[in-house]
Protein backbone atom coordinates (compact mmCIF):
# COMPACT_ATOMS: atom_id res chain seq x y z
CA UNK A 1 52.67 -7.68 -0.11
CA UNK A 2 51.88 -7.28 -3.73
CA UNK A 3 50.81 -10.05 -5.65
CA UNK A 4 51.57 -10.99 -9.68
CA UNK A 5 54.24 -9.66 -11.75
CA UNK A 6 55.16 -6.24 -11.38
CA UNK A 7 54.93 -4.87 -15.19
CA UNK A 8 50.68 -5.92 -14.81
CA UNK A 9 49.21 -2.49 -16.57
CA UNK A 10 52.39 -1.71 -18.33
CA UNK A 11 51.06 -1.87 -22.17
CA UNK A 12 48.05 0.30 -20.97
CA UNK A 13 50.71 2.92 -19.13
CA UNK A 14 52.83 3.00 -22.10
CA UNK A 15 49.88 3.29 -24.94
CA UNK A 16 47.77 5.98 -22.67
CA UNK A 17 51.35 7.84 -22.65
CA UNK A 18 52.41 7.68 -26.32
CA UNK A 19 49.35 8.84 -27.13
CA UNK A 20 48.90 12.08 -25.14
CA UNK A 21 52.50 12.53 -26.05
CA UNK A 22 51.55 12.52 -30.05
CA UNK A 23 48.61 14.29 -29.07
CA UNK A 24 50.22 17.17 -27.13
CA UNK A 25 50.35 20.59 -28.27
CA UNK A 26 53.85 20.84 -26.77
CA UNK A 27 54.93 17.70 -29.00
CA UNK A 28 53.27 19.25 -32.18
CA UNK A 29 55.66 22.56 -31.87
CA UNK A 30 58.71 20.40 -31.29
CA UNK A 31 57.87 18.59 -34.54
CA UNK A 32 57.44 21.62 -36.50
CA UNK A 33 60.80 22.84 -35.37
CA UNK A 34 62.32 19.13 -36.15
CA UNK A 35 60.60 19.19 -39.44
CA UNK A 36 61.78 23.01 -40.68
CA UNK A 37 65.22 21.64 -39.27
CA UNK A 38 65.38 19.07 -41.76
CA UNK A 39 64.19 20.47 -44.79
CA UNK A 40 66.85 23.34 -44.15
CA UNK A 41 69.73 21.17 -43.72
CA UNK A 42 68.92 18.90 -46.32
CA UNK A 43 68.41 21.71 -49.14
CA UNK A 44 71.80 23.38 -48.27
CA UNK A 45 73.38 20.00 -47.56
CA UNK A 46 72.56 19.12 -51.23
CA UNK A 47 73.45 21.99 -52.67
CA UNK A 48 76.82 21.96 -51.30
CA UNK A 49 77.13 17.91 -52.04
CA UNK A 50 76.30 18.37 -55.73
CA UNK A 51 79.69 20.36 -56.13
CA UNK A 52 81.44 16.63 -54.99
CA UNK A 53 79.22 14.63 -56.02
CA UNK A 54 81.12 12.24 -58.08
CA UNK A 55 84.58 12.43 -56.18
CA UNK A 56 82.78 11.28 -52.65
CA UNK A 57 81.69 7.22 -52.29
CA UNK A 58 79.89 8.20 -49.28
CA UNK A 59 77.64 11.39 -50.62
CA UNK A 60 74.98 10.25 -49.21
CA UNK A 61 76.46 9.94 -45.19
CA UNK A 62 77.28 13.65 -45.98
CA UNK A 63 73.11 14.59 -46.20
CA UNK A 64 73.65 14.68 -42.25
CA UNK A 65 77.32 16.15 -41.86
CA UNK A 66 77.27 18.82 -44.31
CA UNK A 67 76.69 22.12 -43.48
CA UNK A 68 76.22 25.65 -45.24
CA UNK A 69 76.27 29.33 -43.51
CA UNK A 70 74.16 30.41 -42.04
CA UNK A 71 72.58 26.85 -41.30
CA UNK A 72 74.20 24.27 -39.28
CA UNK A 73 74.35 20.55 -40.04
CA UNK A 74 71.22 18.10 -39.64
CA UNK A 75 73.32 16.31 -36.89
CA UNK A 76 73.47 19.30 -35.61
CA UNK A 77 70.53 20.70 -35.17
CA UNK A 78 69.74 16.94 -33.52
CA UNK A 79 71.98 17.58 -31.19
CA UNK A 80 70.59 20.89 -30.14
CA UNK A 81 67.03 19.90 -30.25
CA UNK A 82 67.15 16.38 -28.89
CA UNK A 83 67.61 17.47 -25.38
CA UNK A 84 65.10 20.01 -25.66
CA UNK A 85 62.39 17.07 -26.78
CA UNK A 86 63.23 14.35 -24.26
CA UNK A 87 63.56 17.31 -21.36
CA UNK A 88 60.00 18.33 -22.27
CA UNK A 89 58.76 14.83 -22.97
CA UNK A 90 59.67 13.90 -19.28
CA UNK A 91 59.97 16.83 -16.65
CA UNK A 92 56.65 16.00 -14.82
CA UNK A 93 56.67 12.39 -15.78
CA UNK A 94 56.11 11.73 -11.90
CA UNK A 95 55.36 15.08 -10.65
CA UNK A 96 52.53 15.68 -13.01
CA UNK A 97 50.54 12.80 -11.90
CA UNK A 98 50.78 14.56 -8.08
CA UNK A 99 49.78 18.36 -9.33
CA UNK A 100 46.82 16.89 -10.73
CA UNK A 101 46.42 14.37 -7.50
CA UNK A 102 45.31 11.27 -9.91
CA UNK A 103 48.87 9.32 -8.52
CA UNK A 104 46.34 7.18 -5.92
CA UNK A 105 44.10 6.77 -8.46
CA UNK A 106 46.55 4.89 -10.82
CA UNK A 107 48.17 3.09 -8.30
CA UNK A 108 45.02 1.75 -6.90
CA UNK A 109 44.17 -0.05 -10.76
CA UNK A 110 45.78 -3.35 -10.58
CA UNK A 111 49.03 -1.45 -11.93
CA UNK A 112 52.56 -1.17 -9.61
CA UNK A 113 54.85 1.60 -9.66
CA UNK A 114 57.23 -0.51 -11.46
CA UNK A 115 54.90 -0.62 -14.70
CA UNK A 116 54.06 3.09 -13.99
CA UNK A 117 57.53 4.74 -14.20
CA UNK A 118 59.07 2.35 -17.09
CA UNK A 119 55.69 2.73 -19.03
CA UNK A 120 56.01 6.52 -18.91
CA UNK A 121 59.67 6.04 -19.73
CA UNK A 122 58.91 3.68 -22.86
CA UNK A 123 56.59 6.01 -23.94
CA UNK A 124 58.73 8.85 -23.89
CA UNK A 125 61.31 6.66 -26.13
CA UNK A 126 58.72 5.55 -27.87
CA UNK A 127 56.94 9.06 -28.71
CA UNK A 128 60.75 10.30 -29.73
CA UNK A 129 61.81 6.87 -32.01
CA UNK A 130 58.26 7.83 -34.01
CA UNK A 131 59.64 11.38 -34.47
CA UNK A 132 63.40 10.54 -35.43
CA UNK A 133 62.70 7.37 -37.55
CA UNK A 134 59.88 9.67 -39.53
CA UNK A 135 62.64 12.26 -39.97
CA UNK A 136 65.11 9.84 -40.98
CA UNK A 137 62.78 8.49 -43.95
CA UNK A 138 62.58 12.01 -44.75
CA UNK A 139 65.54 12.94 -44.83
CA UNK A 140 66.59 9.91 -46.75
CA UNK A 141 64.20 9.95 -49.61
CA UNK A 142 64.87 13.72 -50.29
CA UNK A 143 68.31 13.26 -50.28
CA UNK A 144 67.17 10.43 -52.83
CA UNK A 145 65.00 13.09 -55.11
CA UNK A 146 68.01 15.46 -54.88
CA UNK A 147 71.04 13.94 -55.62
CA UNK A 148 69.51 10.80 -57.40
CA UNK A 149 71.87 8.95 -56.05
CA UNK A 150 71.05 5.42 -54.54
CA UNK A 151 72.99 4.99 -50.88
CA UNK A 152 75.03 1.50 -50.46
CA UNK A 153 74.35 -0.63 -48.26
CA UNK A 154 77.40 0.41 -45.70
CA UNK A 155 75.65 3.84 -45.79
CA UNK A 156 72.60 2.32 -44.76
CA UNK A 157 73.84 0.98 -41.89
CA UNK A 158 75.90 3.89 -40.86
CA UNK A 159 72.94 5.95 -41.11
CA UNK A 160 70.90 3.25 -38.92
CA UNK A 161 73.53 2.88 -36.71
CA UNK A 162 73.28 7.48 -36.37
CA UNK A 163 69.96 6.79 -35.69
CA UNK A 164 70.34 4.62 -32.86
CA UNK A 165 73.03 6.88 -31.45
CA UNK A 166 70.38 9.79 -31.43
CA UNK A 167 67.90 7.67 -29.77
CA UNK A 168 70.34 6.57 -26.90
CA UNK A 169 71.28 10.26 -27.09
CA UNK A 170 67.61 10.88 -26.37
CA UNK A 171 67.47 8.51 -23.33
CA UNK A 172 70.26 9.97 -21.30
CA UNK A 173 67.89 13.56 -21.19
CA UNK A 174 64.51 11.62 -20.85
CA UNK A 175 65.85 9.11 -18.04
CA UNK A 176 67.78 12.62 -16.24
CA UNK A 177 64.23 14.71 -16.89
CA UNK A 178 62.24 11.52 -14.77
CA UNK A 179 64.64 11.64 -12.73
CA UNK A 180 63.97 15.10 -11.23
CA UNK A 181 59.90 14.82 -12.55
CA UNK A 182 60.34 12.16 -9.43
CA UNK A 183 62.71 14.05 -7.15
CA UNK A 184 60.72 17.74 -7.53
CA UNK A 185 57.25 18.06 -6.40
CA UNK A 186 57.21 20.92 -9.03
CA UNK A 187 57.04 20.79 -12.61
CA UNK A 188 58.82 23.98 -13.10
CA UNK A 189 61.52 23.04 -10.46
CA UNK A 190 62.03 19.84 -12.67
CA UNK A 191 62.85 21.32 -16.04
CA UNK A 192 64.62 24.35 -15.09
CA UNK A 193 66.73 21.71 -12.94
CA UNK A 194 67.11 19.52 -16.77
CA UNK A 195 67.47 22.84 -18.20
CA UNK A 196 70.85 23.59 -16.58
CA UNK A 197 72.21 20.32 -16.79
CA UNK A 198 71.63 20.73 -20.69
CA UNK A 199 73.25 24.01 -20.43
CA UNK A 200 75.87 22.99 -18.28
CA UNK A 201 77.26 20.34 -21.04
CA UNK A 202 76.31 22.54 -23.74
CA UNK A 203 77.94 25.95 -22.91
CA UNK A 204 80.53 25.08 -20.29
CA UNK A 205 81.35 22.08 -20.06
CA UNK A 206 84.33 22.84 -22.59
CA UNK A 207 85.43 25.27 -20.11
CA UNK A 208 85.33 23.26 -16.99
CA UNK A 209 87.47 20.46 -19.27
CA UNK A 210 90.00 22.74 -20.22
CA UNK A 211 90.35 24.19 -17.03
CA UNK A 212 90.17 20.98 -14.81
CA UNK A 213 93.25 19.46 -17.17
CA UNK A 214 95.06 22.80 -16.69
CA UNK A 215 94.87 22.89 -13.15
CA UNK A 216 95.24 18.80 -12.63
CA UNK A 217 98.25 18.46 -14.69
CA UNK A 218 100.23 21.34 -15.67
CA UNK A 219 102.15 20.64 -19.08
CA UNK A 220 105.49 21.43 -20.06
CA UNK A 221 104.94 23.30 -23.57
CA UNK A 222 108.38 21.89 -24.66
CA UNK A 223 107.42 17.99 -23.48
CA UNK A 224 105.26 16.65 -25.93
CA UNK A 225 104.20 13.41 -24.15
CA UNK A 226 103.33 16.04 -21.17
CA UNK A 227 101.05 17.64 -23.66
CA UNK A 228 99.52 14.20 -24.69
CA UNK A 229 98.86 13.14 -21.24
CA UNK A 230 97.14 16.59 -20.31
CA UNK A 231 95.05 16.17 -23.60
CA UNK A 232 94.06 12.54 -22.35
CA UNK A 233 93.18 14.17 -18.81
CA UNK A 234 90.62 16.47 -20.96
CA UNK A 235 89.40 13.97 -22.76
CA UNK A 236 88.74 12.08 -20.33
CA UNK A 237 86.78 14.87 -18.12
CA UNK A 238 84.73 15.94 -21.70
CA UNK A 239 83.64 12.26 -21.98
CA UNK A 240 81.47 12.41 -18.44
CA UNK A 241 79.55 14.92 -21.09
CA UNK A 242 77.08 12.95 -23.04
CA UNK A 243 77.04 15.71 -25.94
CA UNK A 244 80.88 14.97 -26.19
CA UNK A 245 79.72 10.95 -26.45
CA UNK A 246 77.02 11.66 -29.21
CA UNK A 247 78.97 13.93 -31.02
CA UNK A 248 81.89 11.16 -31.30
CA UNK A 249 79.74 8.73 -31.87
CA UNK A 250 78.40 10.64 -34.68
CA UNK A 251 82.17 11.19 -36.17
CA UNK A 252 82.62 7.36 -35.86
CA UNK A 253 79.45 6.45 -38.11
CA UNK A 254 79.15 9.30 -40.32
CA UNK A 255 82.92 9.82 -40.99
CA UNK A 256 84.34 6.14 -42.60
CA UNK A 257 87.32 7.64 -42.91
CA UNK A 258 88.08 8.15 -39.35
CA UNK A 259 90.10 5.65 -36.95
CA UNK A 260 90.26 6.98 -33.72
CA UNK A 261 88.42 8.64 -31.26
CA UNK A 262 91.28 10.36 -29.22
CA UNK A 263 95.03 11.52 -29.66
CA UNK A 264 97.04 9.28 -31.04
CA UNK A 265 100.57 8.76 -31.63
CA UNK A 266 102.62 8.63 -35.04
CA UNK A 267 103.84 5.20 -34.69
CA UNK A 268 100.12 3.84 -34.27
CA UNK A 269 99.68 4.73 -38.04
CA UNK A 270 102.29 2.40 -38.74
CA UNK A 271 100.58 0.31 -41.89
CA UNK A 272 97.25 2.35 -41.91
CA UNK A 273 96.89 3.42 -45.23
CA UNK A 274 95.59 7.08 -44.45
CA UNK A 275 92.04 7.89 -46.85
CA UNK A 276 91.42 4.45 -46.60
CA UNK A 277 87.76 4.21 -45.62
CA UNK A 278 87.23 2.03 -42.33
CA UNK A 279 84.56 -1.07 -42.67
CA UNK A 280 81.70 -0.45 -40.75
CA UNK A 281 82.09 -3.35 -38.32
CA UNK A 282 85.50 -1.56 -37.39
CA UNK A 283 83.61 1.86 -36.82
CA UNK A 284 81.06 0.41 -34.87
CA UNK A 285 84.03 -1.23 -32.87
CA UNK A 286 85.88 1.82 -32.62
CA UNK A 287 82.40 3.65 -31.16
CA UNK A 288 81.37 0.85 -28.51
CA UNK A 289 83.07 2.26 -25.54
CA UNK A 290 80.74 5.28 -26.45
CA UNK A 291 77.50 3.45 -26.87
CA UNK A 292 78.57 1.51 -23.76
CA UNK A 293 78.48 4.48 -21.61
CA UNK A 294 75.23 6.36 -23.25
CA UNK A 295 73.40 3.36 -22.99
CA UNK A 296 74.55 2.88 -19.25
CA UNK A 297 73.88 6.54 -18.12
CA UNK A 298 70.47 5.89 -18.93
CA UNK A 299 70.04 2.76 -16.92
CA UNK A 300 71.88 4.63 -13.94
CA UNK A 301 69.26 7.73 -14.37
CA UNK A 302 66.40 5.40 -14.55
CA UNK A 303 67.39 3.25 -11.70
CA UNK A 304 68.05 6.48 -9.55
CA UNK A 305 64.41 7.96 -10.35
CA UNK A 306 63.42 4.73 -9.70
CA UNK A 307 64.47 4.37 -6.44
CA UNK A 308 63.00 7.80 -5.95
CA UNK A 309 59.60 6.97 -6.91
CA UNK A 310 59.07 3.39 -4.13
CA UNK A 311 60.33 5.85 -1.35
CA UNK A 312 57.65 8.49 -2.05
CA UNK A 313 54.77 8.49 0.18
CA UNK A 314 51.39 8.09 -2.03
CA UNK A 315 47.89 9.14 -0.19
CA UNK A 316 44.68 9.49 -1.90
């Protein structure tokens, strides 16, 4: 029977991590690709935003929405390379610390598995909140030498609120790369396994909506409220993709002007005064059933690599 609490040795798990992660050559790369990501987006983002610049109240949300050919969005390219980080921050989390047989020698310090796999998991989160939050600064005060334009305070927060989207983003791949660093024995087994995941809800998952709705409810093309419900059925199915969570999240904070999430009906506009800017408490309202189920998906990975890690055998 173990004795104390069960997080003794966490702070030293999760400081040793973070700074191997900071450290790491593999870490450095992804930075450099972060970094050449932002500067891109936010020279063609300001470019394009100077042409609008006095007809938009929220110019400065648009630093992370706007895009010009042939470069993509800074949201975007978040979206793309987010996975990638977490996946590479965390596929041999667990199995790492096997291949290099020093698991028995952690585990006999006065440090549980408990500390052990959330102090590798913190650090992780940690090691990618360092990255985005530096990015966001930079991003912010360029957009600030650009345009010369001051954000509000509303944009602030929106842009906070984008941030903390991305990092909750960032869980969901970290917790689901853990979760196989503890499953696999191999490293390579373990991120070719997060690989296709993130391919899976990258490149088909559209497909496997559309066709799952198809074949689940076929729709009269001259019955409109047939139509709707199939719609609702792919919606539905495209929302057990956490890209399709993050990227409505990211409509919901960066876009004030939009009100709903999902099909709606005419009569719901009843009243709404359409261009009207929402509040940002009423965003953030209209985006909690997202941030409900990112953050939840993580704590459902964790918890499965978690019970994965007591049932492993450990000998020295």
């Amino acid at each position: 029977m173990r004795e104390g609490s069960p997080w003794t040795g966490l702070g030293a798990v999760v400081l040793k991590e973070l700074a191997d992660h900071l450290t790491s050559v593999r870490m450095r790369i992804l930075e450099i690709l972060m970094l050449l990501a932002a500067l891109g987006a936010v020279y063609t983002a300001t470019q394009e935003i100077r042409k609008t610049i006095g007809e938009d109240p929220f110019v400065f949300l648009k630093l992370f929405t706007t895009a010009q050919e042939p470069l993509p969005a800074f949201a975007a390219f978040l979206g793309f390379l987010i996975p990638l980080t977490a996946i590479a921050l965390g596929f041999d989390a667990v199995n790492g610390e096997y291949n290099r047989r020093t698991m028995s020698l952690v585990l006999s310090q006065p440090i549980y598995r408990d500390a052990l796999l959330l102090g590798k998991f913190l650090a992780g989160i940690g090691t990618i909140a360092i990255t985005l939050t530096a990015l966001w600064v930079l991003l912010t005060g360029l957009g600030l030498w650009f345009l010369g334009v001051a954000p509000s305070t509303e944009e602030v927060g929106r842009a906070l609120l984008f941030l903390f989207a991305t990092l909750a983003y960032a869980g969901v791949w970290l917790a689901l790369a853990i979760l196989f660093s503890a499953h696999f024995r191999q490293p390579a087994t373990s991120a070719l396994a997060a690989l296709s995941v993130w391919l899976l809800f990258t490149v088909f998952w559209t497909i496997v909506t559309d066709l799952f709705a198809k074949g689940l409810y076929r729709a009269d093309p001259n019955n409109p409220l047939a139509q709707l419900a199939q719609a609702r059925i792919g919606l539905f199915v495209s929302r057990l993709s956490p890209n399709t969570l993050y990227a409505e999240l990211l409509v919901a904070f960066l876009n004030p002007q939009v009100r709903s999430l999902g099909p709606i009906l005419v009569t719901q506009l009843e009243g709404a005064v359409m261009g009207t800017p929402l509040p940002l408490f009423q965003s953030f309202l209209i985006a909690w059933p997202q941030i409900v189920a990112l953050v939840g998906t993580v704590i459902a990975l964790f918890i499965g690599a978690y019970v994965i890690f007591q049932r492993q055998e450990v000998r020295a």
